[in-house]
N, C-alpha and C. Protein backbone atom coordinates (compact mmCIF):
# COMPACT_ATOMS: atom_id res chain seq x y z
N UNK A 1 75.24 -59.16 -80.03
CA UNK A 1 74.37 -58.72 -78.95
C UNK A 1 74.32 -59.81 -77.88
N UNK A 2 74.62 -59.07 -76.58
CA UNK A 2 74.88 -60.45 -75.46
C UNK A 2 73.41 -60.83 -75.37
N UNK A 3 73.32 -61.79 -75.14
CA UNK A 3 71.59 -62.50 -74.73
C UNK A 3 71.60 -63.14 -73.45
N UNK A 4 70.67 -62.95 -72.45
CA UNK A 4 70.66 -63.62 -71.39
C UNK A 4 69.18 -63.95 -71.47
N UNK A 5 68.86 -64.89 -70.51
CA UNK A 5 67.40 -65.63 -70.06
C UNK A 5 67.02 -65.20 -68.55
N UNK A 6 65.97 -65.05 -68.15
CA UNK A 6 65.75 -64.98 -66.87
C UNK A 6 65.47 -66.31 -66.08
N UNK A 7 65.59 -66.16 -64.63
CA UNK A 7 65.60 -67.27 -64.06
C UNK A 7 64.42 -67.98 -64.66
N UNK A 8 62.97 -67.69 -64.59
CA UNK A 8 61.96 -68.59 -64.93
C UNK A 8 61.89 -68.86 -66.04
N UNK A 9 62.20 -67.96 -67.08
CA UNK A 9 61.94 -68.52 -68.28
C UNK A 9 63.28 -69.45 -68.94
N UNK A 10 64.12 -69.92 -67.68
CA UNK A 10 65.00 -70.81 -67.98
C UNK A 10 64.13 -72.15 -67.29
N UNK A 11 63.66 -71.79 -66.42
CA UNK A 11 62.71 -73.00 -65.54
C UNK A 11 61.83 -73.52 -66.57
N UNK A 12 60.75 -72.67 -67.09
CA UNK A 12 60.23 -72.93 -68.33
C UNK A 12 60.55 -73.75 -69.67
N UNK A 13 61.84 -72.78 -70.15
CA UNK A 13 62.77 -73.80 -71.08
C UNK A 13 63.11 -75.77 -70.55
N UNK A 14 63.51 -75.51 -69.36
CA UNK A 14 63.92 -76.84 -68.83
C UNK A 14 62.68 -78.14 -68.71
N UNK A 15 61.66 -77.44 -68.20
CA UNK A 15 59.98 -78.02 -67.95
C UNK A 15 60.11 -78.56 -69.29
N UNK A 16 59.95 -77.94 -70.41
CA UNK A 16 59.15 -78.08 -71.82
C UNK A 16 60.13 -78.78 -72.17
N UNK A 17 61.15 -78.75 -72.09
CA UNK A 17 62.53 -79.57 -72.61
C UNK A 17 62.49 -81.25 -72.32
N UNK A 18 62.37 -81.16 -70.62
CA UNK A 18 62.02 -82.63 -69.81
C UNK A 18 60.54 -83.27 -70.66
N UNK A 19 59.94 -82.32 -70.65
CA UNK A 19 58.31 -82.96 -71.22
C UNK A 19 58.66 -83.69 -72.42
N UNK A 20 59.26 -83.44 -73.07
CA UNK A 20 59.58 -83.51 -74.96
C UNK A 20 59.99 -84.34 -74.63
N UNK A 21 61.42 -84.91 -74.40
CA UNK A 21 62.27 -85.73 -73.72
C UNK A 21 61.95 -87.34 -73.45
N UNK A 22 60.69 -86.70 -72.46
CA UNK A 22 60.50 -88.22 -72.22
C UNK A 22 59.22 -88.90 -73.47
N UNK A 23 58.67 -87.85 -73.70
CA UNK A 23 57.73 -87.92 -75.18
C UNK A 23 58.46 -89.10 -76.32
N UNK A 24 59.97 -87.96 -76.40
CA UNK A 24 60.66 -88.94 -77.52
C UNK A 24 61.86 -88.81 -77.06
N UNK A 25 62.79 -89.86 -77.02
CA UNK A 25 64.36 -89.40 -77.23
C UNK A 25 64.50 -88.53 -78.03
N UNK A 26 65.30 -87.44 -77.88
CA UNK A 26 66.14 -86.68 -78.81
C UNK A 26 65.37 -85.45 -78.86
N UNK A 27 63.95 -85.57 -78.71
CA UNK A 27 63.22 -84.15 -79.01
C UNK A 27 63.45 -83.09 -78.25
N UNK A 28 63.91 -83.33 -77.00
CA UNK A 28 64.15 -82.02 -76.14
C UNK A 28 65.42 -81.21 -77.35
N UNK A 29 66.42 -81.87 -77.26
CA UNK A 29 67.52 -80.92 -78.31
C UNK A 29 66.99 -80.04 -78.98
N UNK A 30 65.71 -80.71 -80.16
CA UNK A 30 65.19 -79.98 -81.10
C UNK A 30 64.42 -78.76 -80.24
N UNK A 31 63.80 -78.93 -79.55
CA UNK A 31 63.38 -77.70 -78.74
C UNK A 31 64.15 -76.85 -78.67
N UNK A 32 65.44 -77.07 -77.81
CA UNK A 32 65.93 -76.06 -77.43
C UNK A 32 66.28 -74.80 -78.75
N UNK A 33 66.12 -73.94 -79.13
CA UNK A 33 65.35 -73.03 -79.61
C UNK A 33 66.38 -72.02 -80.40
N UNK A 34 67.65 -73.10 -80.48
CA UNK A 34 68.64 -72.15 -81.71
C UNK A 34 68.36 -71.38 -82.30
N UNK A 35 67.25 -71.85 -83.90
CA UNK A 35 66.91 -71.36 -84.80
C UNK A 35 66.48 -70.00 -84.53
N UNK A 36 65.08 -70.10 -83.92
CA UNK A 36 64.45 -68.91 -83.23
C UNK A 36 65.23 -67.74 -82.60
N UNK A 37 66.77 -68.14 -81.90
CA UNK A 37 66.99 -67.76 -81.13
C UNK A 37 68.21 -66.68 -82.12
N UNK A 38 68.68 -67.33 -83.37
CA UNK A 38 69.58 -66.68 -84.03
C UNK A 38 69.02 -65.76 -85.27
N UNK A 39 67.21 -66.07 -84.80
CA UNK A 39 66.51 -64.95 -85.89
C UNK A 39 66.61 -63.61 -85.08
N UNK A 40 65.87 -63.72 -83.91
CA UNK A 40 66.06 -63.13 -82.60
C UNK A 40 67.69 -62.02 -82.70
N UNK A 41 68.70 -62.53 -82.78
CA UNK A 41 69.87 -61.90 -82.43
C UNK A 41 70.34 -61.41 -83.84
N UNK A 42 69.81 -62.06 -84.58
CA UNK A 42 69.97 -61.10 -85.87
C UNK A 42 68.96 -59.63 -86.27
N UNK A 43 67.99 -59.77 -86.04
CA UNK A 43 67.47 -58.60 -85.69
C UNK A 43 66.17 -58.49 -84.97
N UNK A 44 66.38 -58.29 -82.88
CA UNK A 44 65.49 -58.12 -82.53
C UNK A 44 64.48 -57.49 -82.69
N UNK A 45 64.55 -56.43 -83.93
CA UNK A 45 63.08 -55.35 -84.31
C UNK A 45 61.57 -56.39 -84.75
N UNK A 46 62.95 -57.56 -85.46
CA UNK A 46 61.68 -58.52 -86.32
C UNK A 46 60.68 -59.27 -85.22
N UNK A 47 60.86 -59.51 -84.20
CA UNK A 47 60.15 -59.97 -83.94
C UNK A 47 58.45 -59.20 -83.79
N UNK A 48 57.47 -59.99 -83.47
CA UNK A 48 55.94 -59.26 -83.21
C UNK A 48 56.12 -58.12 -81.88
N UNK A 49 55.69 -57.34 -81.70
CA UNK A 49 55.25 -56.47 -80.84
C UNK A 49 54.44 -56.53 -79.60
N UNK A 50 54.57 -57.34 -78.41
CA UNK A 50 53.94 -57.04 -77.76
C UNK A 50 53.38 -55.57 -77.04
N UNK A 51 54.06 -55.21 -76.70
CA UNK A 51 53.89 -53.61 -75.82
C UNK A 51 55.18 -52.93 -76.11
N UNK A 52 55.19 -51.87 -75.46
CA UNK A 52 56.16 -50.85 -75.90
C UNK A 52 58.42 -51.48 -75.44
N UNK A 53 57.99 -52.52 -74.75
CA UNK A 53 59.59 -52.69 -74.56
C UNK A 53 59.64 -54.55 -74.87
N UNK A 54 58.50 -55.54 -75.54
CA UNK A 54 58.62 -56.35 -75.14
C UNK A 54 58.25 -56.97 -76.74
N UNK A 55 58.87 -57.74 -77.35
CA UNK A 55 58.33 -58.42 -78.78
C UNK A 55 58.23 -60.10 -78.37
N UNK A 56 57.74 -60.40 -79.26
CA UNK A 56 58.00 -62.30 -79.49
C UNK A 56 58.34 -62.82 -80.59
N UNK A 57 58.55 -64.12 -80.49
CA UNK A 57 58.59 -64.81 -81.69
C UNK A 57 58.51 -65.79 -81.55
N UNK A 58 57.39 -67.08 -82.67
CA UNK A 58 57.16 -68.30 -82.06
C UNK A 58 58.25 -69.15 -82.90
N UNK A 59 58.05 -70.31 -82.13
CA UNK A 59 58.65 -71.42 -82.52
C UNK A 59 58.43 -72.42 -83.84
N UNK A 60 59.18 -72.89 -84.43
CA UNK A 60 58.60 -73.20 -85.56
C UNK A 60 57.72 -74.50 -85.65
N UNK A 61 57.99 -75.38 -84.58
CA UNK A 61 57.95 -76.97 -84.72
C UNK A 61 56.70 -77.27 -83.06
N UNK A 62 57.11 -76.57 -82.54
CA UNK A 62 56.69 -76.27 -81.20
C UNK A 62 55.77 -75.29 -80.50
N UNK A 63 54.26 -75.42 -79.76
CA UNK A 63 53.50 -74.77 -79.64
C UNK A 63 53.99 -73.72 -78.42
N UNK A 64 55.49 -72.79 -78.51
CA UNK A 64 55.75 -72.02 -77.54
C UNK A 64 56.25 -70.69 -78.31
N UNK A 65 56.00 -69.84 -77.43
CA UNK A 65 57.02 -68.34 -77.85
C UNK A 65 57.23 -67.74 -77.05
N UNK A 66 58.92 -67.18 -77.63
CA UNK A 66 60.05 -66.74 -76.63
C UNK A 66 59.53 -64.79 -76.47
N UNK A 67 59.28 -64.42 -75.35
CA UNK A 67 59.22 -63.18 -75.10
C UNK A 67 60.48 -62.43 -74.30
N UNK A 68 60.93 -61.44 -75.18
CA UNK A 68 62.20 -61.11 -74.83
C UNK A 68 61.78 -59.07 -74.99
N UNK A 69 62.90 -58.65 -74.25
CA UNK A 69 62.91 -57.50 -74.37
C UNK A 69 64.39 -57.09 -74.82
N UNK A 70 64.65 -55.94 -75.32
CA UNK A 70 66.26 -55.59 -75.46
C UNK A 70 66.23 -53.93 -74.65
N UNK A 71 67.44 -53.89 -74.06
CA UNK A 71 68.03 -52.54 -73.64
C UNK A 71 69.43 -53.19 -73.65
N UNK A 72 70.23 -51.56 -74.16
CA UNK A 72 71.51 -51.38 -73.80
C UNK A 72 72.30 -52.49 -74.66
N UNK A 73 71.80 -53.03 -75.50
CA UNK A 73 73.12 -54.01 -76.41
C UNK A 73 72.55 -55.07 -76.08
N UNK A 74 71.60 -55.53 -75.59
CA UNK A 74 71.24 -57.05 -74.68
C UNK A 74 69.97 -57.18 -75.02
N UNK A 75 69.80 -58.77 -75.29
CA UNK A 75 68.38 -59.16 -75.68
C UNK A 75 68.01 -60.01 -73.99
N UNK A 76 67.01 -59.50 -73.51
CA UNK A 76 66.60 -60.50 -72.36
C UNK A 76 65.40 -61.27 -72.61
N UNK A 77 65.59 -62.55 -72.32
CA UNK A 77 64.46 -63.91 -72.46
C UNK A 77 63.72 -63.47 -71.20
N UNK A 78 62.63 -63.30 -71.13
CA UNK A 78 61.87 -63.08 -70.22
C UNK A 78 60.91 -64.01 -69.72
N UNK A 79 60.12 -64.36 -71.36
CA UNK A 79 58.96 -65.73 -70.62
C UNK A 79 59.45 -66.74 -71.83
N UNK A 80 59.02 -68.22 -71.45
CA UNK A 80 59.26 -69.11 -72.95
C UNK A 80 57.71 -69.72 -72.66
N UNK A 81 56.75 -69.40 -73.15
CA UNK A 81 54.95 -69.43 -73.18
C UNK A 81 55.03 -70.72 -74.08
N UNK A 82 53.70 -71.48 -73.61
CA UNK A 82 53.10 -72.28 -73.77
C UNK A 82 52.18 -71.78 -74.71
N UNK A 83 51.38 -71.73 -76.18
CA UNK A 83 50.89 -71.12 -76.44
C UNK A 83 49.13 -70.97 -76.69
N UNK A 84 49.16 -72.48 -75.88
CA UNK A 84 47.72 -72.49 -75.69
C UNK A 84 47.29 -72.66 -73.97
N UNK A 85 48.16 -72.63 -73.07
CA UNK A 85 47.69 -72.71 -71.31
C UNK A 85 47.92 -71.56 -71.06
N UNK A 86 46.99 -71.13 -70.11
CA UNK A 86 47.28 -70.36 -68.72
C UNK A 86 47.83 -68.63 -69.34
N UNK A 87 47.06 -68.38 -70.39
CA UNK A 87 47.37 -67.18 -71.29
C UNK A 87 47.60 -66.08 -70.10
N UNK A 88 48.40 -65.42 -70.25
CA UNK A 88 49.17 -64.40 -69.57
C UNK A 88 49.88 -64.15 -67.94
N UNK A 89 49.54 -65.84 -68.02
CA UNK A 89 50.44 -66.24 -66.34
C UNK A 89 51.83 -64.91 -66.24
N UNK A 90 52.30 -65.14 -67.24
CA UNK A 90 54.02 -64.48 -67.20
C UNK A 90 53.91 -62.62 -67.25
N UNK A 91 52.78 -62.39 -67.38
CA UNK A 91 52.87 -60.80 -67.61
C UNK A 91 53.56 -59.73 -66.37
N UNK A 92 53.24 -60.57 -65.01
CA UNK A 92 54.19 -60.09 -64.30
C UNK A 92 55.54 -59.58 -63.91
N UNK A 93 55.82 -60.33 -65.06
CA UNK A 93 57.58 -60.23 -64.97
C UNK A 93 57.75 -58.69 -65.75
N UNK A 94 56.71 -58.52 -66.43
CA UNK A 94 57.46 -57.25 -67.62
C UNK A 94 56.04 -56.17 -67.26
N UNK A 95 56.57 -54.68 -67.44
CA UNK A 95 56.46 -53.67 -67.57
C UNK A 95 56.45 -53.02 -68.74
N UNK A 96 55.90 -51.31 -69.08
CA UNK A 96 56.40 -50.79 -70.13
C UNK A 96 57.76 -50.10 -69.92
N UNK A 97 58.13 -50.17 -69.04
CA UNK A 97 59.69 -49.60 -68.49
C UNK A 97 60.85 -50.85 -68.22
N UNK A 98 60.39 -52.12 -67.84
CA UNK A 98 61.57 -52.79 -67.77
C UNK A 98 61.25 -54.15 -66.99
N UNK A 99 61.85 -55.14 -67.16
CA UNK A 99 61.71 -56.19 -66.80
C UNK A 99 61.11 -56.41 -65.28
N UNK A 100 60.49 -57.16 -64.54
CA UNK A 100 60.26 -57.14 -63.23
C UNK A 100 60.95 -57.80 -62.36
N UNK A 101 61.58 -58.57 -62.82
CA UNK A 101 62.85 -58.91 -61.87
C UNK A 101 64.32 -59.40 -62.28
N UNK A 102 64.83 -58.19 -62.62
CA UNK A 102 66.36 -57.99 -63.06
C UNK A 102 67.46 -58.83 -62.18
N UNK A 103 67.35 -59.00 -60.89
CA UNK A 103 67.75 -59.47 -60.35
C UNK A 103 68.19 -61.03 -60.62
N UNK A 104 67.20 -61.41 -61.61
CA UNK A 104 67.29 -63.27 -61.47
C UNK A 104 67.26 -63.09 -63.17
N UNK A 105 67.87 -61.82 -63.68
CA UNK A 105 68.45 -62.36 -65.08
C UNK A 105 70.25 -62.81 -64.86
N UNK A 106 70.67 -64.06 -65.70
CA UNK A 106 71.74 -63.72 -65.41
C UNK A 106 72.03 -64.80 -67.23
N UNK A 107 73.10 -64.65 -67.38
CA UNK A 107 73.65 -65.27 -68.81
C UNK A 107 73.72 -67.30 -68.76
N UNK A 108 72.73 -67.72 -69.41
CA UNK A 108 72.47 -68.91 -70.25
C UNK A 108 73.38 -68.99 -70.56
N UNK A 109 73.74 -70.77 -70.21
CA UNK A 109 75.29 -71.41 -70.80
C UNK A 109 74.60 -72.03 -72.06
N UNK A 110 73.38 -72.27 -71.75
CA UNK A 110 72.80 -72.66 -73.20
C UNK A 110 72.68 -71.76 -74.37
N UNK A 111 72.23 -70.76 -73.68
CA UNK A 111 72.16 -69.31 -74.75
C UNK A 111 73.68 -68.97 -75.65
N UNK A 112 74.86 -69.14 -74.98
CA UNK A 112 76.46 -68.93 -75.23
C UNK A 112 76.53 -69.38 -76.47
N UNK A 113 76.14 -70.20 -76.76
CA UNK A 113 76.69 -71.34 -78.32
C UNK A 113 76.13 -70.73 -79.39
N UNK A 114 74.94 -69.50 -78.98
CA UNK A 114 73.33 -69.61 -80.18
C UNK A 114 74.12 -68.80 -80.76
């Protein structure tokens, strides 16, 4: 299943990545969100349920979770949430019909490897 990220919730990924980073050497890597990401592509049903087109799943080590939707063969990263700030900043982006801005999804070179 191809997986792509959307523009912000690649901005997001990168933010939380830099934060870790300078926290500790090496911790951004561990962030970046393999594990999660190959539960995810093994079977998007598992994840929790947000609304009718949109699930999550948190992180194991890390206070974030990846909100993704799937259509058509494709898992899309939509938000990567903080899981205790600014509760539902990202709801904009998603609908019960479809992402809110398709336009600024496009395919993660980071995502490629997962």
């Amino acid at each position: 299943m191809k997986t792509t990220i959307s523009a912000l919730a690649e901005l997001e990924l990168n933010d939380a990545a830099q934060y870790y980073e300078l926290s500790q050497q090496g911790l951004a890597e561990k962030f970046f969100f393999s594990e999660t990401l190959a539960k995810i592509k093994m079977n998007p049903k598992a994840g929790c349920s947000y609304n009718k087109m949109t699930r999550y799943q948190m992180l194991n080590r890390f206070p974030y979770s990846i909100f993704y939707t799937t259509k058509n063969n494709e898992i899309v990263i939509v938000a990567i949430v903080h899981q205790h700030r600014m509760p539902g900043y990202w709801l904009s982006r998603i609908n019960d019909n479809d992402i809110s801005e398709p336009e600024a999804v496009y395919s993660a070179t980071i995502l490629a490897n997962g």
